[in-house]
Protein backbone atom coordinates (compact mmCIF):
# COMPACT_ATOMS: atom_id res chain seq x y z
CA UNK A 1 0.00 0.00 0.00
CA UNK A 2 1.54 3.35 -1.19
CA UNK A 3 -1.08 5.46 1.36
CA UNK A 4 -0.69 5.52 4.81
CA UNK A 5 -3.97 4.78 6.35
CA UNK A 6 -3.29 4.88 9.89
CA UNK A 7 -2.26 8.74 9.32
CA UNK A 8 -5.30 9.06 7.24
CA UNK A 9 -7.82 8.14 9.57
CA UNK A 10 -6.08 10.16 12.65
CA UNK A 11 -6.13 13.30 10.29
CA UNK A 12 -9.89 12.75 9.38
CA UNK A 13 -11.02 12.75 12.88
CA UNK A 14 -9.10 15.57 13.59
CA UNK A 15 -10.56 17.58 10.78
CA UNK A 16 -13.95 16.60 11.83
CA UNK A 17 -13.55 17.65 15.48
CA UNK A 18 -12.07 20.64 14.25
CA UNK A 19 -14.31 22.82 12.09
CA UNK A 20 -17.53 22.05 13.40
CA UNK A 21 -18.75 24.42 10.08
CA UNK A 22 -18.01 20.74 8.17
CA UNK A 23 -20.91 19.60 9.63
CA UNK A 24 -23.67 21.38 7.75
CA UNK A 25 -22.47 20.59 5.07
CA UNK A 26 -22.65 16.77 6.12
CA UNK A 27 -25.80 17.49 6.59
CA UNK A 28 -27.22 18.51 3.36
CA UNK A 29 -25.21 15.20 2.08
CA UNK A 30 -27.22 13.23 4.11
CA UNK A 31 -30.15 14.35 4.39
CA UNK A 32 -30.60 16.45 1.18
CA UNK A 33 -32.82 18.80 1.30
CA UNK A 34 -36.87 19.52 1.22
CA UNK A 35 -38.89 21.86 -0.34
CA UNK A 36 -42.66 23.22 -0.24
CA UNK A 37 -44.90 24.38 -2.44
CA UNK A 38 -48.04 25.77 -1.61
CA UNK A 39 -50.95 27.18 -3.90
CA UNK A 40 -54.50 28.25 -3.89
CA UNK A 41 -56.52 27.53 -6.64
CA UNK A 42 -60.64 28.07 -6.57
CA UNK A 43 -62.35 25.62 -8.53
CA UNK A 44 -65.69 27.02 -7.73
CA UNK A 45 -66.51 28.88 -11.11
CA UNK A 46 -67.27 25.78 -13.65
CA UNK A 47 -67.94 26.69 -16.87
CA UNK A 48 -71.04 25.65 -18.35
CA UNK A 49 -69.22 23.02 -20.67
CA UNK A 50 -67.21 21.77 -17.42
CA UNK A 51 -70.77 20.69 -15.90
CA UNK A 52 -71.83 18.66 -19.07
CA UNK A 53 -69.07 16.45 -18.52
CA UNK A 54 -69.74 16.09 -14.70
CA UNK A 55 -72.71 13.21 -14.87
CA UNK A 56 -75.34 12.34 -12.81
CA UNK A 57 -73.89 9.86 -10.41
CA UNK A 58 -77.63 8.12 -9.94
CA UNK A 59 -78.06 8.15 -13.88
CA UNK A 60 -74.62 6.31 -14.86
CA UNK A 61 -74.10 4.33 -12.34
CA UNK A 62 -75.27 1.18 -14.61
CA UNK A 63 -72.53 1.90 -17.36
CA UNK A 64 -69.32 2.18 -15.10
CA UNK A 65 -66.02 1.20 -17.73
CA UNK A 66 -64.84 -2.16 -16.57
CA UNK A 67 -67.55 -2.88 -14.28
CA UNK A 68 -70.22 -5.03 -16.00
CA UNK A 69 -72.80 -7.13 -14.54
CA UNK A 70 -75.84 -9.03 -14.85
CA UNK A 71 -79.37 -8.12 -15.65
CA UNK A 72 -79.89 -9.27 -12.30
CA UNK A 73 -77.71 -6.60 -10.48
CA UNK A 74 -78.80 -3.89 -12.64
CA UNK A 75 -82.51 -4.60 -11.83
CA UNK A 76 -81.26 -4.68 -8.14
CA UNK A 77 -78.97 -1.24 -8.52
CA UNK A 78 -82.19 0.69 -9.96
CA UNK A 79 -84.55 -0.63 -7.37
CA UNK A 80 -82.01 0.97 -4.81
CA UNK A 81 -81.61 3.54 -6.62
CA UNK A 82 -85.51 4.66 -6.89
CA UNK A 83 -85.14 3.88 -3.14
CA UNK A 84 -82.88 6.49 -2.61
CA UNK A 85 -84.30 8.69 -4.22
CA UNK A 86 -87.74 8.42 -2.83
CA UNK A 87 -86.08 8.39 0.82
CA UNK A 88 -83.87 11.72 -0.16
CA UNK A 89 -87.02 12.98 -1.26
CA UNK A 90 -88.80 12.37 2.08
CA UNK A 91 -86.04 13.56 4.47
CA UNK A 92 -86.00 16.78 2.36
CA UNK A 93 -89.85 17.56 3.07
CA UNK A 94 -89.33 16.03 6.72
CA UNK A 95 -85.50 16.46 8.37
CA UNK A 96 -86.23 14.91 11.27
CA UNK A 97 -87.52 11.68 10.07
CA UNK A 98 -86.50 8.27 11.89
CA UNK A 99 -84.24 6.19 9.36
CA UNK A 100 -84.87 2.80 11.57
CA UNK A 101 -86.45 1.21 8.83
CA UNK A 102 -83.90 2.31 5.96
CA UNK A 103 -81.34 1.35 8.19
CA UNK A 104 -83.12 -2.14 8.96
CA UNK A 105 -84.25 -2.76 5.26
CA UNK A 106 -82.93 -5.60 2.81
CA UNK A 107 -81.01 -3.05 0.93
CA UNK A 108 -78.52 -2.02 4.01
CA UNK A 109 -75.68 -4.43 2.27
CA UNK A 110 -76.15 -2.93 -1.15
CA UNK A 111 -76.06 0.41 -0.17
CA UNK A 112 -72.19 0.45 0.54
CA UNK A 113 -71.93 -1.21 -2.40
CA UNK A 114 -73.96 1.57 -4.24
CA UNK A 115 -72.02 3.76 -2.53
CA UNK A 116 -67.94 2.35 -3.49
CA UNK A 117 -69.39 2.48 -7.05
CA UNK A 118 -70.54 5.75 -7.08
CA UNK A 119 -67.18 6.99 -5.40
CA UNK A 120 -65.45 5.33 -8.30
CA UNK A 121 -67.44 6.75 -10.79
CA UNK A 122 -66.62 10.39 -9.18
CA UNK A 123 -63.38 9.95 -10.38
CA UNK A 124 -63.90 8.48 -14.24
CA UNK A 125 -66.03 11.38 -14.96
CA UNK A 126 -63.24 14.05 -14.17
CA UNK A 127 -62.44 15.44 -17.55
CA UNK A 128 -59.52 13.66 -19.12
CA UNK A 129 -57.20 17.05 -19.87
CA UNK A 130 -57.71 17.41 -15.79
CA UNK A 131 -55.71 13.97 -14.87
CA UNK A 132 -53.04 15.13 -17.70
CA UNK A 133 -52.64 18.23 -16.07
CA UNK A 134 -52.41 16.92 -12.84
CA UNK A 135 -49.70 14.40 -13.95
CA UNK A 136 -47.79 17.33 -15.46
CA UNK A 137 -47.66 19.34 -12.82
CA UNK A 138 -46.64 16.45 -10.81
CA UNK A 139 -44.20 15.19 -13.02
CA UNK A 140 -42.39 18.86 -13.21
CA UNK A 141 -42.64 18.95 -9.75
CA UNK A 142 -40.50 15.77 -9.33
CA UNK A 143 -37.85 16.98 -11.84
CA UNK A 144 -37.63 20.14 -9.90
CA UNK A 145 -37.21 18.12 -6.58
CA UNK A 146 -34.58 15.99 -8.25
CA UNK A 147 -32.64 19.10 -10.08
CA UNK A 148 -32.84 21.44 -6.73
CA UNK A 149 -31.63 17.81 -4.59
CA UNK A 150 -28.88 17.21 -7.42
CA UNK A 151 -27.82 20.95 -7.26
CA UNK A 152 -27.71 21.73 -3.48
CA UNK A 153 -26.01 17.81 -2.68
CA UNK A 154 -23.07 19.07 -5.36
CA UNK A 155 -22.86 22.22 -3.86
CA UNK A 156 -22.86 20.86 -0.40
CA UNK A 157 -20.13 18.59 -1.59
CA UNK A 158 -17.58 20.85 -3.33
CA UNK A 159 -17.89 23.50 -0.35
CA UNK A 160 -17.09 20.49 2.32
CA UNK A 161 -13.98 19.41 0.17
CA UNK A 162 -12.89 22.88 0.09
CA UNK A 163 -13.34 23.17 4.15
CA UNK A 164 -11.11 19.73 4.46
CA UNK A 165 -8.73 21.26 2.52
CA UNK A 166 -8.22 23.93 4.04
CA UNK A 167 -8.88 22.54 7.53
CA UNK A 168 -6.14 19.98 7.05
CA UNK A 169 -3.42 23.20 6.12
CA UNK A 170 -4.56 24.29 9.36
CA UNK A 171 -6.89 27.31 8.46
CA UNK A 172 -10.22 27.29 10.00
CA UNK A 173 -12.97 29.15 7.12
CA UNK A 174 -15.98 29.67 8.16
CA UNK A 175 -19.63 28.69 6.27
CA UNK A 176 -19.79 31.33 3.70
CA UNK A 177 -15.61 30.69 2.74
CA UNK A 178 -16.88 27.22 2.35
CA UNK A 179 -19.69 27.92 0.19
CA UNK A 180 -17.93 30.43 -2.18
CA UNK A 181 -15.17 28.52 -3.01
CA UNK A 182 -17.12 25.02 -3.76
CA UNK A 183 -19.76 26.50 -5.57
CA UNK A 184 -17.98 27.37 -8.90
CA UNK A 185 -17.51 23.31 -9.29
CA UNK A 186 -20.68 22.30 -8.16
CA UNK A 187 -22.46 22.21 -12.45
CA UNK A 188 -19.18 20.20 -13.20
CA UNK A 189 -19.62 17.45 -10.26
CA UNK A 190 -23.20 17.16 -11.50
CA UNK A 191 -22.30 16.33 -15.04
CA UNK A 192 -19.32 13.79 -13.50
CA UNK A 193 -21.98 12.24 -11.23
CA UNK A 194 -24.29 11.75 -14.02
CA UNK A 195 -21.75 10.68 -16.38
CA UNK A 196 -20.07 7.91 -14.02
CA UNK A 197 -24.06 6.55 -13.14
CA UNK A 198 -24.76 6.18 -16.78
CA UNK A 199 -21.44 4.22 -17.55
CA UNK A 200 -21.62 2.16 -14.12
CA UNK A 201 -25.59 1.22 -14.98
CA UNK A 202 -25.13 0.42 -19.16
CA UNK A 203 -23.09 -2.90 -18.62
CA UNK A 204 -25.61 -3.70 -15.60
CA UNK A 205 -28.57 -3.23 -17.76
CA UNK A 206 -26.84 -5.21 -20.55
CA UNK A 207 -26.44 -7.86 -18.34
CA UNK A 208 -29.58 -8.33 -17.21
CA UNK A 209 -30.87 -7.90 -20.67
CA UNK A 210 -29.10 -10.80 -21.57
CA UNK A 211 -30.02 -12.86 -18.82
CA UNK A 212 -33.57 -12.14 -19.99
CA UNK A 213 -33.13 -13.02 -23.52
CA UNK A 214 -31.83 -16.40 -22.52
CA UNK A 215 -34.88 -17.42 -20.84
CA UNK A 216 -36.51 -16.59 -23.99
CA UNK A 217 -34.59 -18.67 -27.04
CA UNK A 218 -34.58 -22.05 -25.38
CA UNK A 219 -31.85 -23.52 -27.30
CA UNK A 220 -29.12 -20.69 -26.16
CA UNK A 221 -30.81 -20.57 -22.51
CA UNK A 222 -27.25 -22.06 -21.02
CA UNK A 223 -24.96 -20.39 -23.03
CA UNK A 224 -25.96 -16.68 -23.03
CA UNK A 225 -27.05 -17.21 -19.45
CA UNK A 226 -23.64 -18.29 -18.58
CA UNK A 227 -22.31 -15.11 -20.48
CA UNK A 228 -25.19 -12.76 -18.86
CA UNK A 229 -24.01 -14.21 -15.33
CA UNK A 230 -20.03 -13.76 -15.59
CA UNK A 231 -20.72 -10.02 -17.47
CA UNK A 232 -23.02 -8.94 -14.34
CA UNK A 233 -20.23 -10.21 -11.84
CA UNK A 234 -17.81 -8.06 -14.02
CA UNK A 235 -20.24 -5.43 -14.42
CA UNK A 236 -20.33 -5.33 -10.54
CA UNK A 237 -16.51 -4.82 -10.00
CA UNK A 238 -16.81 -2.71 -12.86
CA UNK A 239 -19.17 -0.06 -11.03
CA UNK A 240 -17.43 -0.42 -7.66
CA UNK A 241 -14.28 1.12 -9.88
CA UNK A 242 -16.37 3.90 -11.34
CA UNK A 243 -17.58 4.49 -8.20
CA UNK A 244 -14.15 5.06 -6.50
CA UNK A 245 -13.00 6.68 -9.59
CA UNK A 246 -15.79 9.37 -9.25
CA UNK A 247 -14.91 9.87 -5.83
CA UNK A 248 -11.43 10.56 -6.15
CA UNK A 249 -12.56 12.39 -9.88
CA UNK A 250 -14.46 14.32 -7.24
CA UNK A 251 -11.58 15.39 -4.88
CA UNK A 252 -9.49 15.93 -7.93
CA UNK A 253 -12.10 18.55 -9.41
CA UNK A 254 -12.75 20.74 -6.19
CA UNK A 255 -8.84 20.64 -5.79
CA UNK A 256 -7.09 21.22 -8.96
CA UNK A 257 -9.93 23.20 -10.62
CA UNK A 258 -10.02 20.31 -13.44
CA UNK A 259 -13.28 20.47 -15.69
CA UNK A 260 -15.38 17.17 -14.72
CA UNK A 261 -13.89 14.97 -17.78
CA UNK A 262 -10.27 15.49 -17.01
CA UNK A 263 -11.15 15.19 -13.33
CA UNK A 264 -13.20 11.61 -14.03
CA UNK A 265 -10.05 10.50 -16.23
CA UNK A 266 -7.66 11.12 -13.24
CA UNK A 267 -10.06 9.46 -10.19
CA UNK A 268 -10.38 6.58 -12.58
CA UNK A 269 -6.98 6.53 -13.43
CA UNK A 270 -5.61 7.27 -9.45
CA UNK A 271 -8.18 4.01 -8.65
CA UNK A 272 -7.15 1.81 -11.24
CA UNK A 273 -3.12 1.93 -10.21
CA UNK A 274 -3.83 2.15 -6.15
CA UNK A 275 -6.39 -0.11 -6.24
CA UNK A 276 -5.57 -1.97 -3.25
CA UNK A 277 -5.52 0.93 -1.28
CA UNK A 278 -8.61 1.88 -2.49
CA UNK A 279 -10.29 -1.07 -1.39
CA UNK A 280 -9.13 -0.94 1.80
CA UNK A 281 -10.22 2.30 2.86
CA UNK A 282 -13.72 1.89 1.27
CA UNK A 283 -14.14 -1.55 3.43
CA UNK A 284 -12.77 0.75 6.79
CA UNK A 285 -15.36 3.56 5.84
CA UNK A 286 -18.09 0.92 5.95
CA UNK A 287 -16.93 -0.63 8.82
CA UNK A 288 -17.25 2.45 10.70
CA UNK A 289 -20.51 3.27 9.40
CA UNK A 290 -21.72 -0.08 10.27
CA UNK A 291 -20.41 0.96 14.00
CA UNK A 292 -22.04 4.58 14.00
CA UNK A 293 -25.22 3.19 12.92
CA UNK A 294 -25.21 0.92 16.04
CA UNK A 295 -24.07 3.30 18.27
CA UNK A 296 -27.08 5.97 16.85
CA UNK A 297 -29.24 2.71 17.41
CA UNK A 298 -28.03 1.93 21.29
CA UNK A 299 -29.11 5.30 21.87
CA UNK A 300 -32.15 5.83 20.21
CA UNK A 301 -34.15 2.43 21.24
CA UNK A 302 -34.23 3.47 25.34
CA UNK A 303 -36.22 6.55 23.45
CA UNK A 304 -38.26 4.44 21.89
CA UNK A 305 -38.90 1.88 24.75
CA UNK A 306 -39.43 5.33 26.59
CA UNK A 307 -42.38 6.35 24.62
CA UNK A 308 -44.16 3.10 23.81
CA UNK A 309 -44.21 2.44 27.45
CA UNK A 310 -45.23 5.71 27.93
CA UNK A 311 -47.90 5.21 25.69
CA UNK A 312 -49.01 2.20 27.47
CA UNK A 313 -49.50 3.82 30.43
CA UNK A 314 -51.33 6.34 28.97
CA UNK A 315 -54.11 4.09 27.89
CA UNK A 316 -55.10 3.21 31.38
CA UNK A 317 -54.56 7.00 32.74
CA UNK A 318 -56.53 8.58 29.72
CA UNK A 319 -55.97 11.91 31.42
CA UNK A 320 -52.23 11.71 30.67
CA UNK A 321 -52.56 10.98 26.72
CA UNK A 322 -51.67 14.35 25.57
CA UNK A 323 -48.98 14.93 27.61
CA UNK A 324 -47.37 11.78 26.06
CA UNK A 325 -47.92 12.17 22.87
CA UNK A 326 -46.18 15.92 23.49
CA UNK A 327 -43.44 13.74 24.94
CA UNK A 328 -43.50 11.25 22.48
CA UNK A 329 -43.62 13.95 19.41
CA UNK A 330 -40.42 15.86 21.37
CA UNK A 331 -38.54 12.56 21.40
CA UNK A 332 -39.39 11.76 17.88
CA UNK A 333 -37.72 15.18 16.75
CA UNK A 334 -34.25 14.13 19.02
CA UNK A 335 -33.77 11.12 17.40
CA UNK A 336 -34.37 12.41 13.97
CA UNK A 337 -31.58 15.47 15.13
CA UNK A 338 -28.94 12.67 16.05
CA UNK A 339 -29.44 10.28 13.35
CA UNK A 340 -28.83 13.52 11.44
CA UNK A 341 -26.00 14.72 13.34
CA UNK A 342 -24.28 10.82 13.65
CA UNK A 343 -24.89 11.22 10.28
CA UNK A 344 -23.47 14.54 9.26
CA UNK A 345 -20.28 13.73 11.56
CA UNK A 346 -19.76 9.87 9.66
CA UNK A 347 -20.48 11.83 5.98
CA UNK A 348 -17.66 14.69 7.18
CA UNK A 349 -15.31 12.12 8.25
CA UNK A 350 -15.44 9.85 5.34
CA UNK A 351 -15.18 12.67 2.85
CA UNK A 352 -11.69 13.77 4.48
CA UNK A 353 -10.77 9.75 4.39
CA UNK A 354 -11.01 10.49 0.34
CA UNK A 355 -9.53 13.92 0.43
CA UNK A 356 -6.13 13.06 2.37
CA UNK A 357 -5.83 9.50 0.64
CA UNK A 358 -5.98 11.69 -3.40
CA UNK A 359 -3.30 13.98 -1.54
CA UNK A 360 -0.81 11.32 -0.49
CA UNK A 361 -1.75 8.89 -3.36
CA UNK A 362 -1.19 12.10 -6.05
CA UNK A 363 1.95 13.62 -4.04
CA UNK A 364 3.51 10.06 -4.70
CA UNK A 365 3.38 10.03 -8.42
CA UNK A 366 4.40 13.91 -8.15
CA UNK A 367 7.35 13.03 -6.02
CA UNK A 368 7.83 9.95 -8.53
CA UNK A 369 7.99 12.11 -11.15
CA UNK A 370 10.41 14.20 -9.79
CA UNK A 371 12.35 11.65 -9.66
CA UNK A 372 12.79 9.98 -13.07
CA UNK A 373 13.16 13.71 -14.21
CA UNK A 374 15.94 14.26 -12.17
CA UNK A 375 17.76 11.16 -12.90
CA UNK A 376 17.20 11.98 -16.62
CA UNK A 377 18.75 15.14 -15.71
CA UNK A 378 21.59 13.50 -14.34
């Protein structure tokens, strides 16, 4: 191993502990980021052609889509449905009258029935242009979620780079430092990030796709299974290199001001010849999130155990209900805090793992360069 990991991980928790400005932007990593949207719309004012297409739910109830029945069950449907009527019509001239004997007739089964049916048939008679304009709006308003999450996740992660950095030199930047100087690479870790995803998914897909056809042309079932099997296990290693090649692309980006290709070419490249050492420290970094996640977890259940007891004891003091579910609601908001801060702490600390292994991996083929130039000199 050309890195020295011991050093690495002693430097990383220093960092961490250090600038404790690190950890908002662990935060946003981890978390992301949520946004509302609120409007008011009044549907009140129908135009004349908007009521056409609203039916009578009494009068087409017989001819839902994809509902058909018997002669039987319509003649049933329309006797309960001149029931209804004629009782609507009665409790309109008389409000007060006793509905014993509607609720103790033959037709108290059909009724709900009557009623799922008509509830269904609410929603086929919406206009058609209304459920495409719902799913456009909803549509764009997924995009924008994943766009504003994409955006603010890069940002978040150039800006924390840029604080290890300059943490580990020993200057302490505040928030805004942070921001500044990661936000000029934040468009180019988007397009590395989307460009590494598409080339680690492609052979996966193909894979699978191949797997797939095999099952389909009987006489090559064993063969291009066989080949569909070994290319997804290669596919697999494949994407782990991406993966660490994006990472270190990453580092390489927010440090040397690369644009994301050159960047992606270097991580990849870095990866590929200190691939042991890149292995190792992606196995630690688990490791230790395996351990934080326990740790978060030895915490949090005594909370939990807490409330559900608390909860328990509520039901046979009824008096004391809302003063536990005030409890229970405060406790709820602490444990989502620290998962968020174990969280933001782990994301900090694995992010400088990356930053100081680059440095010492790239300083060696600098100072290896330096080398073979000088003995050419010589």
């Amino acid at each position: 191993m050309k890195s020295d990991l011991g050093q690495i991980l002693k430097e990383s928790y220093k960092i961490t502990l250090k600038n404790k400005w690190l950890w908002v932007f662990g935060i946003l990593l981890v978390g992301g980021s949520s946004f509302n949207f609120f409007s008011n719309s009044d549907f009140s004012d129908f135009s004349k052609k908007d009521e056409k297409e609203f039916k009578n739910i009494s009068n087409s109830v017989y001819d839902i889509p994809g509902f058909p029945m018997s002669n039987d069950e319509e003649t049933r449907l329309r006797e309960i449905d001149d029931y209804l009527s004629k009782y609507s019509d009665d409790y309109e001239k008389n409000p007060f009258l006793d509905d014993s004997d509607f609720r103790g007739s033959s037709f108290s089964n059909e009724l709900s029935n009557q009623m799922e049916i008509a509830s269904l048939l609410a929603v086929t008679n919406v206009p058609k242009y209304y459920w495409m304009l719902l799913a456009l709006a909803f549509g764009s308003f997924l995009f924008l979620m994943v766009v504003l999450g994409l955006y603010i996740k890069s940002w978040a992660s150039c800006s924390l780079i840029k604080g290890i950095e300059s943490t580990s030199l020993g200057v302490n930047i505040g928030i805004k430092e942070m921001s500044d100087l990661g936000r000029p690479h934040t468009v180019e870790l988007i397009k590395l990030n989307i460009f590494s995803t598409l080339l680690a998914v492609f052979p996966i897909g193909l894979s699978i796709l191949i797997i797939a056809l095999s099952f389909a042309l009987p006489p090559l079932t064993i063969l291009l299974g066989l080949i569909g099997f070994i290319m997804l296990i290669a596919s697999f290693i494949f994407m782990l290199l991406i993966y660490a090649g994006a990472v270190l692309g990453k580092v390489s980006m927010v440090l040397g001001g690369k644009k994301w290709k050159d960047a992606f070419i270097d991580g990849f490249n870095t990866a590929k010849k200190y691939i042991l050492d890149v292995v190792v420290l992606g196995i630690v970094n688990c490791c230790i999130g395996c351990l934080v996640t326990c740790l978060s977890a030895i915490i949090v259940l005594p909370l939990v155990f807490a409330v559900i007891f608390g909860m328990m004891g509520a039901a046979l003091v009824p008096s004391l209900i809302f003063l536990v579910l005030l409890i229970g609601g405060l406790v709820f908001v602490g444990i989502i805090v620290l998962f968020s801060a174990f969280g933001a702490v782990f994301a900090v600390f694995k992010q400088s793992t990356w930053v100081l292994m680059y440095k010492q991996l790239t300083q060696t083929i600098e100072s290896n360069v330096i080398k073979e130039e000088n003995t050419d000199g010589k």
